[in-house]
C-alpha atoms as a PDB file:
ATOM      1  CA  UNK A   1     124.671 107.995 128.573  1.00  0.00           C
ATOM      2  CA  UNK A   2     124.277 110.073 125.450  1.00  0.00           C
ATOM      3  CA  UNK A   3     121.182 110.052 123.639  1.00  0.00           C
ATOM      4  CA  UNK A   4     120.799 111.167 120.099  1.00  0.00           C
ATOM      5  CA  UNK A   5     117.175 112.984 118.936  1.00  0.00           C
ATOM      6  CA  UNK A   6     116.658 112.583 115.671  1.00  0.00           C
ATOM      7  CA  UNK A   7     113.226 113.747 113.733  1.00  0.00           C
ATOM      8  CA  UNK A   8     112.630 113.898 110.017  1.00  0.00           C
ATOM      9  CA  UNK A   9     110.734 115.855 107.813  1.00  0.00           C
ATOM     10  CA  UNK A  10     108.460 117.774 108.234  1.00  0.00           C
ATOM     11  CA  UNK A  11     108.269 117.552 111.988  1.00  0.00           C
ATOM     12  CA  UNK A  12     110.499 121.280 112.258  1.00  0.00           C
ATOM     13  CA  UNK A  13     106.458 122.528 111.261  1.00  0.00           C
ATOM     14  CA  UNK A  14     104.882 120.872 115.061  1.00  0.00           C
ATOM     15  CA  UNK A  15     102.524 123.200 116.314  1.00  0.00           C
ATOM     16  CA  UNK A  16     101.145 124.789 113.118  1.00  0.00           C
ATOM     17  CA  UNK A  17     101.276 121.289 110.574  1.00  0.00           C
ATOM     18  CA  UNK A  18      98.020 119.317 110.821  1.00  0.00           C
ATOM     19  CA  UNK A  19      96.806 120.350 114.355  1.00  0.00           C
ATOM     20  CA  UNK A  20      93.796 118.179 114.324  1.00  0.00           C
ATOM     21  CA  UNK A  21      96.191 115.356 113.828  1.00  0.00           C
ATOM     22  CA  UNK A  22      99.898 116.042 115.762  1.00  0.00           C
ATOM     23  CA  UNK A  23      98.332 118.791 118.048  1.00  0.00           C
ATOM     24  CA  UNK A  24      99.629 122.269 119.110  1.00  0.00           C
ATOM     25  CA  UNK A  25     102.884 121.276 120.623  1.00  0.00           C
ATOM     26  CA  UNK A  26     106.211 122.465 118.857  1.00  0.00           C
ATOM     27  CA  UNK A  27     109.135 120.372 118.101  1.00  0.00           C
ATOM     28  CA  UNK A  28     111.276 123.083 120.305  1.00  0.00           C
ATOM     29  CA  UNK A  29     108.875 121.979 123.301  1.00  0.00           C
ATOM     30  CA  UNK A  30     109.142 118.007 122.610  1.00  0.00           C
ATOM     31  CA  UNK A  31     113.005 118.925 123.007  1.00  0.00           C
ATOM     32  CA  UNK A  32     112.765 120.761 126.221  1.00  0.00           C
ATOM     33  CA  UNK A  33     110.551 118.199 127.379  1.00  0.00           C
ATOM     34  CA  UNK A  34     113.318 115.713 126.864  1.00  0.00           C
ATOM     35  CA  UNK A  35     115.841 117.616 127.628  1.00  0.00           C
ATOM     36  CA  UNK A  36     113.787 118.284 131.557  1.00  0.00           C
ATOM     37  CA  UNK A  37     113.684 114.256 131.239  1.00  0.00           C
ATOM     38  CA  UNK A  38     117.251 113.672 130.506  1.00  0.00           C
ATOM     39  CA  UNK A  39     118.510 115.856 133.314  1.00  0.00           C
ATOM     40  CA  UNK A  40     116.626 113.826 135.743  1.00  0.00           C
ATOM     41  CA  UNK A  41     118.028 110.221 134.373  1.00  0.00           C
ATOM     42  CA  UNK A  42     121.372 111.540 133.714  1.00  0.00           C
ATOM     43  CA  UNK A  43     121.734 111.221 130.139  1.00  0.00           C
ATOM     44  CA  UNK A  44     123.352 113.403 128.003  1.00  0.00           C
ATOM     45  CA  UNK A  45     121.193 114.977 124.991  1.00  0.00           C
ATOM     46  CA  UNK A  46     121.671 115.657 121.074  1.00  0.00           C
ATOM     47  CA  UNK A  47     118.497 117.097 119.383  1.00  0.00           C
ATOM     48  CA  UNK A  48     118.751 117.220 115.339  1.00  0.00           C
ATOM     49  CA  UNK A  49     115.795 117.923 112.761  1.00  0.00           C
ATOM     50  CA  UNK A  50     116.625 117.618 109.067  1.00  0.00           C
ATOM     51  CA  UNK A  51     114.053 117.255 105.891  1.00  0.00           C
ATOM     52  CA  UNK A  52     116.638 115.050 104.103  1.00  0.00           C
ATOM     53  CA  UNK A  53     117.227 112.030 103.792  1.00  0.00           C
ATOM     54  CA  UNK A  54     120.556 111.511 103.248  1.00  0.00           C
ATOM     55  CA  UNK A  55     121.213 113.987 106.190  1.00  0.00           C
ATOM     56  CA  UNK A  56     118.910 111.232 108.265  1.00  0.00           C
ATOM     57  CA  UNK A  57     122.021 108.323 106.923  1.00  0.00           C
ATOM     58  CA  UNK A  58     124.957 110.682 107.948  1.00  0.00           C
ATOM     59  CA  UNK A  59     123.661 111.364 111.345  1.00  0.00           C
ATOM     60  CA  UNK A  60     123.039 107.838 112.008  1.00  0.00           C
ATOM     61  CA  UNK A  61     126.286 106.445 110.754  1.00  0.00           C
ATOM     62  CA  UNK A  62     127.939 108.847 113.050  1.00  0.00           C
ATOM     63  CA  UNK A  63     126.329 107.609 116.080  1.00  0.00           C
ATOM     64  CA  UNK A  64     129.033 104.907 117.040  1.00  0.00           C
ATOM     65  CA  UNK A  65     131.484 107.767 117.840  1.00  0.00           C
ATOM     66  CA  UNK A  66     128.734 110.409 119.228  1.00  0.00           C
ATOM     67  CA  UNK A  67     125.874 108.039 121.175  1.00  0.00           C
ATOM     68  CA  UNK A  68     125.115 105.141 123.087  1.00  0.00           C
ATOM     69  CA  UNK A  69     121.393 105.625 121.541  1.00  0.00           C
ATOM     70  CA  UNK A  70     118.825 106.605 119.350  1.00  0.00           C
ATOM     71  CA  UNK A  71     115.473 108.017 119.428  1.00  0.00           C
ATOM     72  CA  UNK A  72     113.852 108.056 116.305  1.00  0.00           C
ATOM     73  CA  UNK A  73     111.291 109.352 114.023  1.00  0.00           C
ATOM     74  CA  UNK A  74     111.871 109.651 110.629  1.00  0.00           C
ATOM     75  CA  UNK A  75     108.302 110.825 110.019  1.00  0.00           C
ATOM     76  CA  UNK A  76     107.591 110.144 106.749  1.00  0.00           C
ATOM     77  CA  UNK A  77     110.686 108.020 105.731  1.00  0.00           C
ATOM     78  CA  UNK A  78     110.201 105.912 108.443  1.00  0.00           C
ATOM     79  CA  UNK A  79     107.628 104.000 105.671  1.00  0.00           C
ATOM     80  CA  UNK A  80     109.515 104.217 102.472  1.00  0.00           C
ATOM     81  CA  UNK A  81     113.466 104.633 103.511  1.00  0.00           C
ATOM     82  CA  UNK A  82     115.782 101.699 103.049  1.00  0.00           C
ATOM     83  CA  UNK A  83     118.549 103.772 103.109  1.00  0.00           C
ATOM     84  CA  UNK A  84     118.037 104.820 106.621  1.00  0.00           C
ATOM     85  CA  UNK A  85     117.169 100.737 107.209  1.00  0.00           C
ATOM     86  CA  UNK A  86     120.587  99.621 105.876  1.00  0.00           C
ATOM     87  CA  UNK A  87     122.482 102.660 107.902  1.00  0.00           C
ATOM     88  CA  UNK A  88     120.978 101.333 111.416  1.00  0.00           C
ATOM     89  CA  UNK A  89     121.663  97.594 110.357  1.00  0.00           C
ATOM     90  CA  UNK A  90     125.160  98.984 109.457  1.00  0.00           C
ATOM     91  CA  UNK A  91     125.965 101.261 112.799  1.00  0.00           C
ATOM     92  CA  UNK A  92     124.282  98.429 115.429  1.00  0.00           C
ATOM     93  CA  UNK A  93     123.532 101.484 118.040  1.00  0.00           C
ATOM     94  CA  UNK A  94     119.949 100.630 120.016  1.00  0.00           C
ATOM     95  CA  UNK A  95     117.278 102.623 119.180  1.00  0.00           C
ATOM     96  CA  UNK A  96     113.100 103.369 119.873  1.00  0.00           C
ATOM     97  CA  UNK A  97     111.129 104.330 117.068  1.00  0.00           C
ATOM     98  CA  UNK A  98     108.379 106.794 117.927  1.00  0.00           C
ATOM     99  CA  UNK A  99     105.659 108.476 116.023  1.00  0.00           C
ATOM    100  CA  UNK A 100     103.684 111.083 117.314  1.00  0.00           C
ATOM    101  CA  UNK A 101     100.317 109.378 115.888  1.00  0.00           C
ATOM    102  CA  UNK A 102      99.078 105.990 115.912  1.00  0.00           C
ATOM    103  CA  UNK A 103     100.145 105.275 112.870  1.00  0.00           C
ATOM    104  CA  UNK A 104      98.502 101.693 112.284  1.00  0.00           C
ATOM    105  CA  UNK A 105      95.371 103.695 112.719  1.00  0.00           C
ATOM    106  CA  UNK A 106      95.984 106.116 109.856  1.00  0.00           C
ATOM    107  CA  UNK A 107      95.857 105.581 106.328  1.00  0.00           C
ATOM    108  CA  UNK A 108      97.866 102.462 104.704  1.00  0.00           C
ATOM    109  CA  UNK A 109     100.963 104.367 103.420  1.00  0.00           C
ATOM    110  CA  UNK A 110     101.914 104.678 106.795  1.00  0.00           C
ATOM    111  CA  UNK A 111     101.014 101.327 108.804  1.00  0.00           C
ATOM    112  CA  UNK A 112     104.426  99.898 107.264  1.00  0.00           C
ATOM    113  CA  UNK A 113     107.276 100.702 109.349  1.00  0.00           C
ATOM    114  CA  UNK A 114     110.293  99.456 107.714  1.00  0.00           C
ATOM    115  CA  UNK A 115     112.276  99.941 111.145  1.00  0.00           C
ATOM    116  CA  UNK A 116     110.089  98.774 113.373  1.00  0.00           C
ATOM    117  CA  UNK A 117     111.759  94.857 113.511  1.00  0.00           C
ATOM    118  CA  UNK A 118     115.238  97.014 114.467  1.00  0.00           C
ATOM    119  CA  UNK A 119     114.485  98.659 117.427  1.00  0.00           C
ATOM    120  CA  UNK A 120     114.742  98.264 120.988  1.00  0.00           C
ATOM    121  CA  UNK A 121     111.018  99.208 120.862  1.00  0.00           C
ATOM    122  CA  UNK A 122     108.544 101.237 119.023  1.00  0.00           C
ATOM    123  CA  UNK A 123     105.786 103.531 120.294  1.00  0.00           C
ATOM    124  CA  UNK A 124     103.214 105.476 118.834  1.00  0.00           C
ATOM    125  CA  UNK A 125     100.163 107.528 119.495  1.00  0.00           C
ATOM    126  CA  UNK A 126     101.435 109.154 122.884  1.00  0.00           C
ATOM    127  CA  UNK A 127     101.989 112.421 121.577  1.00  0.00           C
ATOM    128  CA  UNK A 128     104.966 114.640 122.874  1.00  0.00           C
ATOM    129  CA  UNK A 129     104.451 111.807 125.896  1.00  0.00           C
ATOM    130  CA  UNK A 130     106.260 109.008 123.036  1.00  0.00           C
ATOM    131  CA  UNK A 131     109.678 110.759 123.536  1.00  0.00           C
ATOM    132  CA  UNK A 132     110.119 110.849 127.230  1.00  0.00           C
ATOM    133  CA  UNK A 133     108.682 107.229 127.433  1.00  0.00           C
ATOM    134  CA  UNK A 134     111.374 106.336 124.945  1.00  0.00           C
ATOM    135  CA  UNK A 135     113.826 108.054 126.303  1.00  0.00           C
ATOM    136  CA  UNK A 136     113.212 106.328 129.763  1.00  0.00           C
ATOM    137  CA  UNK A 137     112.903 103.036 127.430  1.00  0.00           C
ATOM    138  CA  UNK A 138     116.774 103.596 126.022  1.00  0.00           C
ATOM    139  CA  UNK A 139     118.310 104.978 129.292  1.00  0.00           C
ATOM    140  CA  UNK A 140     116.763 101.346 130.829  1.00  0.00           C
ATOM    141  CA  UNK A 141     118.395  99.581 128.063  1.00  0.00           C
ATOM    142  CA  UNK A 142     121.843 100.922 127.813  1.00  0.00           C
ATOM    143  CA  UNK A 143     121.943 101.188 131.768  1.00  0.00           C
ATOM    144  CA  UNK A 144     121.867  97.310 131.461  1.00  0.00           C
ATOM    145  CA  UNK A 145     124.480  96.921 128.757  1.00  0.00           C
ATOM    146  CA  UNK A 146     126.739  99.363 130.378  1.00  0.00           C
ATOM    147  CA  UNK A 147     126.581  96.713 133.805  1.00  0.00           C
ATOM    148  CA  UNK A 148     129.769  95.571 134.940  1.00  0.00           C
ATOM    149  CA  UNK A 149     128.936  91.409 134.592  1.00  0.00           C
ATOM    150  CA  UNK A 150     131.274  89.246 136.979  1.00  0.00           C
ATOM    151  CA  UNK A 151     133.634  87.131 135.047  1.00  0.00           C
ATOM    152  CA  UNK A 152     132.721  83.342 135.512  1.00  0.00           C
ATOM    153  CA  UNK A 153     135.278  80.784 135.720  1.00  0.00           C
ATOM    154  CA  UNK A 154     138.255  82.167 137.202  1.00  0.00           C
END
């Protein structure tokens, strides 16, 4: 299976942004901790960080010809972005939506995810933690859709 990573803005400054609200852990150290989980379930990683927006679209539009999945978390655009809406209506690849915070328990700009009704499933508040769960999430997902079903009627 391969996985695509893909984080917005702002989330290349884990570790030193905010600690009192996303902690001390670095984005490089969310990836390794994927990457650790990955290895053990066999999937096949792609970690990408971009501030921009349209840089968000193009990776996702390219995911039918480089990943089975998505994890996402488009930070900030994850509340205002239709663009990146239309692009995973457009592509079709499953996805989870994470968020390093518990967002419904922040301040109103952010309790609206426009995603959130797209993907496979979307967790928040676990920390670092909210990637491996949804990478374990995807890899349970495709792992079913890539099942060989018998063909009835023959």
């Amino acid at each position: 299976m391969r996985v695509t990573v893909l984080n917005g803005p702002n989330l290349n400054l884990l570790g030193s942004r905010e600690p009192e609200i996303y902690g001390t852990t670095t984005l490089a150290e969310i990836e390794a901790l994927v990457r650790a989980e990955a290895a053990r379930l066999g999937a096949s990683i792609r970690f990408v960080q971009t501030n921009h927006e349209g840089a968000l679209v193009d990776e996702i539009q390219a995911l039918p010809r480089s990943a089975d999945g998505l994890i996402l978390n488009a930070a900030a655009y994850s509340h205002t972005s239709l663009a990146i809406r239309d692009a995973l209506l457009a592509v079709k690849v499953p996805f989870v939506e994470v968020h390093l915070t518990d967002v419904a328990a922040r301040e109103e700009a952010r309790r609206r995810l426009l995603f959130a009704d797209l993907a496979v499933e979307v967790i928040t508040g676990l920390g670092p933690e909210g990637y491996r769960r949804a990478l374990q999430v995807l890899c349970r997902r495709l792992a079913s859709s890539f099942s060989i079903h018998p063909i009835s009627g023959t």
